[in-house]
N, C-alpha and C. Protein backbone atom coordinates (compact mmCIF):
# COMPACT_ATOMS: atom_id res chain seq x y z
N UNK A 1 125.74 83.80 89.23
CA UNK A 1 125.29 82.44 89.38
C UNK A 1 124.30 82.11 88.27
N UNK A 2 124.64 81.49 87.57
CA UNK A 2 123.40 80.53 86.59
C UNK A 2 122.84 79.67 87.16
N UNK A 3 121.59 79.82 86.39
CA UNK A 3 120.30 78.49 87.26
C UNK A 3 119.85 78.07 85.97
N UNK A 4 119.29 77.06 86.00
CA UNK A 4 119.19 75.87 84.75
C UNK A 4 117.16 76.30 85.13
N UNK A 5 117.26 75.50 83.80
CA UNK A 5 115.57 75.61 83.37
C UNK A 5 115.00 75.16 84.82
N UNK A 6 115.43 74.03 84.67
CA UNK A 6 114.75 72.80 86.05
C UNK A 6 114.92 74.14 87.31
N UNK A 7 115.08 74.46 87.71
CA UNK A 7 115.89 75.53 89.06
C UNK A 7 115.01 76.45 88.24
N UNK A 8 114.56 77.20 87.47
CA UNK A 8 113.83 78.03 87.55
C UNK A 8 112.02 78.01 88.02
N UNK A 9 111.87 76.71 86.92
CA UNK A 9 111.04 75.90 87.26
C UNK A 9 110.51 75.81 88.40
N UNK A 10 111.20 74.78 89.47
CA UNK A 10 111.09 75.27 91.03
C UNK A 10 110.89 76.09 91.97
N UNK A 11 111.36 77.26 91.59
CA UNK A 11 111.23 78.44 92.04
C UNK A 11 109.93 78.74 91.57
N UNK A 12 109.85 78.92 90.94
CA UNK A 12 108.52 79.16 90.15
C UNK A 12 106.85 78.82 90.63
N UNK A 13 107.25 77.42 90.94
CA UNK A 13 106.01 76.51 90.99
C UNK A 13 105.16 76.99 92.75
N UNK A 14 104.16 76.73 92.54
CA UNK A 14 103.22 76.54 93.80
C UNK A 14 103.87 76.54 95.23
N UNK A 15 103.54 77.23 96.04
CA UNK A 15 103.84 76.54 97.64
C UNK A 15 103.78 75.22 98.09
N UNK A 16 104.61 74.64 98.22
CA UNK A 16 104.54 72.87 98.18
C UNK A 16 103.50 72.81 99.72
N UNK A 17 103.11 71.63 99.84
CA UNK A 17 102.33 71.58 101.54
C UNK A 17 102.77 72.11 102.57
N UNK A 18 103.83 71.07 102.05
CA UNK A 18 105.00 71.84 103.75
C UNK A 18 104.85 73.24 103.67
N UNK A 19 105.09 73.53 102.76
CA UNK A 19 105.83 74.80 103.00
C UNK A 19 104.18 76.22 103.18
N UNK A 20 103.35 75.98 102.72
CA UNK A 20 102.24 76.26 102.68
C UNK A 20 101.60 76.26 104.30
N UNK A 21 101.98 74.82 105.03
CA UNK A 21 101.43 74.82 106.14
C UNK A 21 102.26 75.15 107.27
N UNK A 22 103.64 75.59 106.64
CA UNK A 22 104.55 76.52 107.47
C UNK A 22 104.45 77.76 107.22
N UNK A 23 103.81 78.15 106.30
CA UNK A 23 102.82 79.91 106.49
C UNK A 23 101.49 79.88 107.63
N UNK A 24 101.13 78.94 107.35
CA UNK A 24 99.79 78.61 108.80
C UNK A 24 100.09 78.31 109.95
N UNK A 25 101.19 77.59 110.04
CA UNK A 25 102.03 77.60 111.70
C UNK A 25 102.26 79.12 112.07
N UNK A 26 102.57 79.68 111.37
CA UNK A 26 103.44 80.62 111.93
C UNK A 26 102.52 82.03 112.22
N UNK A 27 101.40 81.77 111.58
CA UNK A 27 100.62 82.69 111.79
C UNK A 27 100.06 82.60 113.25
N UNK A 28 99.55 80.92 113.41
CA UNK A 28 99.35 80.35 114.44
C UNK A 28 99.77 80.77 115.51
N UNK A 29 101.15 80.17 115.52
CA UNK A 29 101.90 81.10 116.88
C UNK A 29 101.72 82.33 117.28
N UNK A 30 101.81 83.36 115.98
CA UNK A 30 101.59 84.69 116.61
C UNK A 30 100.11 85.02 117.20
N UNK A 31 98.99 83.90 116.89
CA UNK A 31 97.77 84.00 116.85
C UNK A 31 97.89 83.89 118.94
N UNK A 32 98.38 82.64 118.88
CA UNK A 32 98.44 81.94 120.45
C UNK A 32 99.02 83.22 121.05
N UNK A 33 99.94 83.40 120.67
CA UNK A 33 100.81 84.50 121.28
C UNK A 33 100.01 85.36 121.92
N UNK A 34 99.47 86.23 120.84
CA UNK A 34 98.58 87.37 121.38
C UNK A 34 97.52 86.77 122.38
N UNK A 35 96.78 85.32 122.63
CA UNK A 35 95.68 85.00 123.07
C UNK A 35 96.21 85.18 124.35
N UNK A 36 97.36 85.21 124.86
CA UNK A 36 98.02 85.64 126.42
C UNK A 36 97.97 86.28 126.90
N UNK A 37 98.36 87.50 125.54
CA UNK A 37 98.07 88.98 126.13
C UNK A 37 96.75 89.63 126.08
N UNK A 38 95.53 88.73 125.66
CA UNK A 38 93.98 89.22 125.88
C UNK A 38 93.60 89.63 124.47
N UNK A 39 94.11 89.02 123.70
CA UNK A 39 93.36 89.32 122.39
C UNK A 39 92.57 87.96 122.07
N UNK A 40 91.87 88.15 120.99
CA UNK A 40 90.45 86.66 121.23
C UNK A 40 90.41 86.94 119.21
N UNK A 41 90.68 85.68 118.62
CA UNK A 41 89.94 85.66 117.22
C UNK A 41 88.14 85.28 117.16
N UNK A 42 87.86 85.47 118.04
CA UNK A 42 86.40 84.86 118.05
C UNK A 42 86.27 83.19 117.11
N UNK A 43 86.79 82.59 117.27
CA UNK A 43 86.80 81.72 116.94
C UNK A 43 87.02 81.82 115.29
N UNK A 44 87.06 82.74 114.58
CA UNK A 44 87.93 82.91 112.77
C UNK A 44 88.90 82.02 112.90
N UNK A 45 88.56 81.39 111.61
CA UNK A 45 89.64 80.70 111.27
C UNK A 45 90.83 81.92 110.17
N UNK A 46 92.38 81.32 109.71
CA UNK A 46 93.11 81.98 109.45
C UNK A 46 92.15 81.84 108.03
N UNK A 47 92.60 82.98 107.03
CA UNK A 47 92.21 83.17 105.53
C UNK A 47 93.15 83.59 104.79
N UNK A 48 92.52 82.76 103.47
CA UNK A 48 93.62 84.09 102.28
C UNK A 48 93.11 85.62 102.45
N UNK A 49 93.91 86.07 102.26
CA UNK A 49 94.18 87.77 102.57
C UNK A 49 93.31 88.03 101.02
N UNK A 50 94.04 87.42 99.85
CA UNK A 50 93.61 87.66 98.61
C UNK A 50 93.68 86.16 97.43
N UNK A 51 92.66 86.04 97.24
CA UNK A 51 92.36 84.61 96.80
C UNK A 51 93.51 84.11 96.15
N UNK A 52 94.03 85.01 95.59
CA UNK A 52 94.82 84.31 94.21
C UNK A 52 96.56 84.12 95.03
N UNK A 53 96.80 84.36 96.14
CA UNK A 53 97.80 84.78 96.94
C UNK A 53 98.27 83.49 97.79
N UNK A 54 99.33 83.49 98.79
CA UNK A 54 99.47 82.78 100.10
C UNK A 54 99.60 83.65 101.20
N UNK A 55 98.90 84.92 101.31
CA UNK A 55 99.32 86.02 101.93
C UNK A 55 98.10 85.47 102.70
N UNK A 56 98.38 84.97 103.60
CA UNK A 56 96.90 84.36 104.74
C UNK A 56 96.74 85.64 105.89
N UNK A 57 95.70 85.47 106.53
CA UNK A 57 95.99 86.84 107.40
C UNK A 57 94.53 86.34 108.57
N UNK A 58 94.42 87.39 109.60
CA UNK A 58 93.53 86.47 110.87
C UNK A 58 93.57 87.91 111.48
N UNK A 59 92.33 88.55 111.88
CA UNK A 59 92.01 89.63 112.56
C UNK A 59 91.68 88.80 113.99
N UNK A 60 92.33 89.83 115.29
CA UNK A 60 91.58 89.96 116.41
C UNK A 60 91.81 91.36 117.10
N UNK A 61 90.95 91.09 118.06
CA UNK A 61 90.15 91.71 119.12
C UNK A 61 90.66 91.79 120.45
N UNK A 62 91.33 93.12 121.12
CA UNK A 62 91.20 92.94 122.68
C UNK A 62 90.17 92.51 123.38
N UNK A 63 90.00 91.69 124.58
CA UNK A 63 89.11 91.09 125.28
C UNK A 63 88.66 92.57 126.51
N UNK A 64 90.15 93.59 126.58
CA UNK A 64 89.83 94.07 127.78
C UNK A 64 89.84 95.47 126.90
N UNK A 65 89.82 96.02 125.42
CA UNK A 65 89.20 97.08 125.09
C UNK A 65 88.76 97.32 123.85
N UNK A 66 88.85 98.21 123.14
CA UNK A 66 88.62 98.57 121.98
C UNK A 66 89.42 98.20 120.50
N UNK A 67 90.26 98.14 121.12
CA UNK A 67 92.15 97.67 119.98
C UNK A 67 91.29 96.45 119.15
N UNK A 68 91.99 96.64 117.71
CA UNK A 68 91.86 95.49 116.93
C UNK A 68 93.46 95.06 116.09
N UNK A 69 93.43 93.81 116.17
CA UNK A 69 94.95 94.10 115.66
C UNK A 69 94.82 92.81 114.35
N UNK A 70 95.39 93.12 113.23
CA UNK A 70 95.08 92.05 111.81
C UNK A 70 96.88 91.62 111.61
N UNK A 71 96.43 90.14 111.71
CA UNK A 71 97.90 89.37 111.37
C UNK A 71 98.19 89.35 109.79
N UNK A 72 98.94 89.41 108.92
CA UNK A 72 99.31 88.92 108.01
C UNK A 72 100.72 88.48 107.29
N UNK A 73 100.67 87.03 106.38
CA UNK A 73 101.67 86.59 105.85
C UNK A 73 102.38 88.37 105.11
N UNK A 74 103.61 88.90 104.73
CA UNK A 74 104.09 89.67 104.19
C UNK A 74 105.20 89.14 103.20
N UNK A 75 106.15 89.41 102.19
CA UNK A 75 107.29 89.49 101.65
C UNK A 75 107.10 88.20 101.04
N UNK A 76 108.04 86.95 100.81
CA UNK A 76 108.37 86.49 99.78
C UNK A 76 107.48 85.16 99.65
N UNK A 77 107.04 84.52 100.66
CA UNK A 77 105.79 83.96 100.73
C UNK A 77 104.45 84.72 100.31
N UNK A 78 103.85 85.59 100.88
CA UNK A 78 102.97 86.15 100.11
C UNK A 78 102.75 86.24 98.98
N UNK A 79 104.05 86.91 98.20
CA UNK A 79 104.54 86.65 97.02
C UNK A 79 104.64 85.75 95.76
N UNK A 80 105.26 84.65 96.18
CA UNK A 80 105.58 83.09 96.05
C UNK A 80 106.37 83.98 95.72
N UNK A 81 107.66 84.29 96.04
CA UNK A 81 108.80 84.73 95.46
C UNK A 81 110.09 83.45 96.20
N UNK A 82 109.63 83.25 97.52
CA UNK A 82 110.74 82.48 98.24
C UNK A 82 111.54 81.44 97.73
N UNK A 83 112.64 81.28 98.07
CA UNK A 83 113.43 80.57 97.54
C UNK A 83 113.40 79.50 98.35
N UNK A 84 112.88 78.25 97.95
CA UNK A 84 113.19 76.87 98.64
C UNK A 84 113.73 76.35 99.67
N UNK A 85 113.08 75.99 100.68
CA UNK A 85 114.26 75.59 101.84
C UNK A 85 115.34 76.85 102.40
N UNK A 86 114.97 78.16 101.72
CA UNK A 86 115.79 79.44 102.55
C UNK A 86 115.50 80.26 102.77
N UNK A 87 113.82 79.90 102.56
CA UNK A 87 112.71 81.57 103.26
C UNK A 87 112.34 81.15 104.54
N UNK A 88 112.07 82.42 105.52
CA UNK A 88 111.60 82.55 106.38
C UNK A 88 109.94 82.94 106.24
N UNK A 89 108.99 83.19 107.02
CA UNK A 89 107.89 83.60 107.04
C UNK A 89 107.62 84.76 107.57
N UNK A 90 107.37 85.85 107.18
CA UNK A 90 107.19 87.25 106.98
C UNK A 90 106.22 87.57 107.55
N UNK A 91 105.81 87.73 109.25
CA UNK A 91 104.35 88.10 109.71
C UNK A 91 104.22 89.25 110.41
N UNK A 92 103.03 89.74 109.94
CA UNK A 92 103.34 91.65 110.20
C UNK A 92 101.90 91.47 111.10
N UNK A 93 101.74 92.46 112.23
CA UNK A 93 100.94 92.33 113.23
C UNK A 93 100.71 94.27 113.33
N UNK A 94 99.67 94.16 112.69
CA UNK A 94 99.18 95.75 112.09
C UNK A 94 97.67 96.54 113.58
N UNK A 95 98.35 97.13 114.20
CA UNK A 95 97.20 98.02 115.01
C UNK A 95 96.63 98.96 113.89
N UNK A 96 95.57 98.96 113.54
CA UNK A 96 94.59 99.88 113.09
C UNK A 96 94.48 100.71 113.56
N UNK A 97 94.02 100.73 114.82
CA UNK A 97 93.25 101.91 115.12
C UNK A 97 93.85 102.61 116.02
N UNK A 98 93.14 104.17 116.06
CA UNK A 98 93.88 105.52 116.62
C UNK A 98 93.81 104.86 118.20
N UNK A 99 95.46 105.65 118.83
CA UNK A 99 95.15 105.63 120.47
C UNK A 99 94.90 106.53 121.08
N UNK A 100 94.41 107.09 122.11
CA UNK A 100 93.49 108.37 122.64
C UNK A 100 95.27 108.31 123.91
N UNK A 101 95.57 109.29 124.63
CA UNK A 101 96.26 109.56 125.25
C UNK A 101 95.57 109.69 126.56
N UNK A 102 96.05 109.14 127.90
CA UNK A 102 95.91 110.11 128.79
C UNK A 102 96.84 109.88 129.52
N UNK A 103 96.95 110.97 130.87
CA UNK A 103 98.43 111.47 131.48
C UNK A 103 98.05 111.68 132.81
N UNK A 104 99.15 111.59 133.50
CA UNK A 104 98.72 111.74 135.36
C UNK A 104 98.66 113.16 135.22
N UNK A 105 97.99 113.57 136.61
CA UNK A 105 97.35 114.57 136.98
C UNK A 105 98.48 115.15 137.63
N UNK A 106 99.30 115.31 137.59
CA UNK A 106 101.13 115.71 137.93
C UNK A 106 101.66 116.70 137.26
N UNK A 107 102.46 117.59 138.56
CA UNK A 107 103.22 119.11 137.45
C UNK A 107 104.24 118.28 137.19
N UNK A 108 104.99 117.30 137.68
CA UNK A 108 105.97 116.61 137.37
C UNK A 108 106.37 116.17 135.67
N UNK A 109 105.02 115.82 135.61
CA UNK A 109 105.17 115.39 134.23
C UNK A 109 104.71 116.11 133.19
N UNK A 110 104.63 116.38 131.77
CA UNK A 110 104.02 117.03 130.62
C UNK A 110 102.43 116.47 130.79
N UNK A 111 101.57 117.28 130.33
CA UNK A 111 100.48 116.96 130.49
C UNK A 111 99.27 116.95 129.36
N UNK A 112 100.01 117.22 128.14
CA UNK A 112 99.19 117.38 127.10
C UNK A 112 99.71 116.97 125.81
N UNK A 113 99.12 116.49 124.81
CA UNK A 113 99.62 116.14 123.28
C UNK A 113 100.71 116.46 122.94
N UNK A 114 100.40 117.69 123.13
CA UNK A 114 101.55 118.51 122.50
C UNK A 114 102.98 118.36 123.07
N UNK A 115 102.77 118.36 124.86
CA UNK A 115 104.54 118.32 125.30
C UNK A 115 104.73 116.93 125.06
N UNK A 116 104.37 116.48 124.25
CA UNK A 116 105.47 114.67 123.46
C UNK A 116 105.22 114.68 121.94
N UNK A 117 104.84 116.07 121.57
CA UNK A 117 104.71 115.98 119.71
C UNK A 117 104.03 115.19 119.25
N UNK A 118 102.99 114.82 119.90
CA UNK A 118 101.33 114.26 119.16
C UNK A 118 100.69 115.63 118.50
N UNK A 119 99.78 115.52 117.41
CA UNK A 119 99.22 116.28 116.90
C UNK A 119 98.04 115.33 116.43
N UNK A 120 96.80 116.65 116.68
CA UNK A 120 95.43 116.15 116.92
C UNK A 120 95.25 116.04 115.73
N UNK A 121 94.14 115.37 115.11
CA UNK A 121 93.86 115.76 113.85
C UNK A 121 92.08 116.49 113.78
């Protein structure tokens, strides 16, 4: 397929509004999403991840423990690689931090790290 100057051009250029504030919707949603299941942004607003980028991104917080979980734009938006009117929005929902195990008090079941191939560090 050949693409003409103009068509490269386009591709090329800036995140138009729309399309910019359809990277912030969508973060949005996953933002609401989680607020169901007890996670809280403390009131943060969404941010660039990296100034020069559209890779926006929004940390929260379980309400009922320790968990922190960081949203971010990923792939061809982040990028500006997307192709016009045929990208989707790329949002990756990253747990940080280590989970501690524990197990019923049962011969029934395995009872330690090891009988499910966890390894301590």
């Amino acid at each position: 397929m050949k693409f003409t100057e103009d068509k490269l051009k386009l591709f090329a250029a800036p995140l138009s509004e729309t399309e910019n504030q359809k990277c912030l919707n969508a973060i949005g949603m996953i933002r609401d999403s989680l607020k169901m299941l007890g996670f809280t942004d403390d009131n943060k607003s969404i941010s660039k991840l990296y100034e020069d980028t559209y890779a926006y991104s929004l940390e929260m917080r379980s309400t009922y423990d320790s968990r922190k979980v960081k949203l971010f734009i990923q792939g061809s938006y982040a990028n500006n690689t997307n192709v016009r009117t045929q990208s989707d929005v790329d949002i990756a929902v990253v747990q940080e931090d280590v989970f501690t195990t524990k197990y019923r008090s049962s011969a029934a079941f395995p009872q330690s790290d090891s009988d499910y191939g966890f390894h301590t560090i």
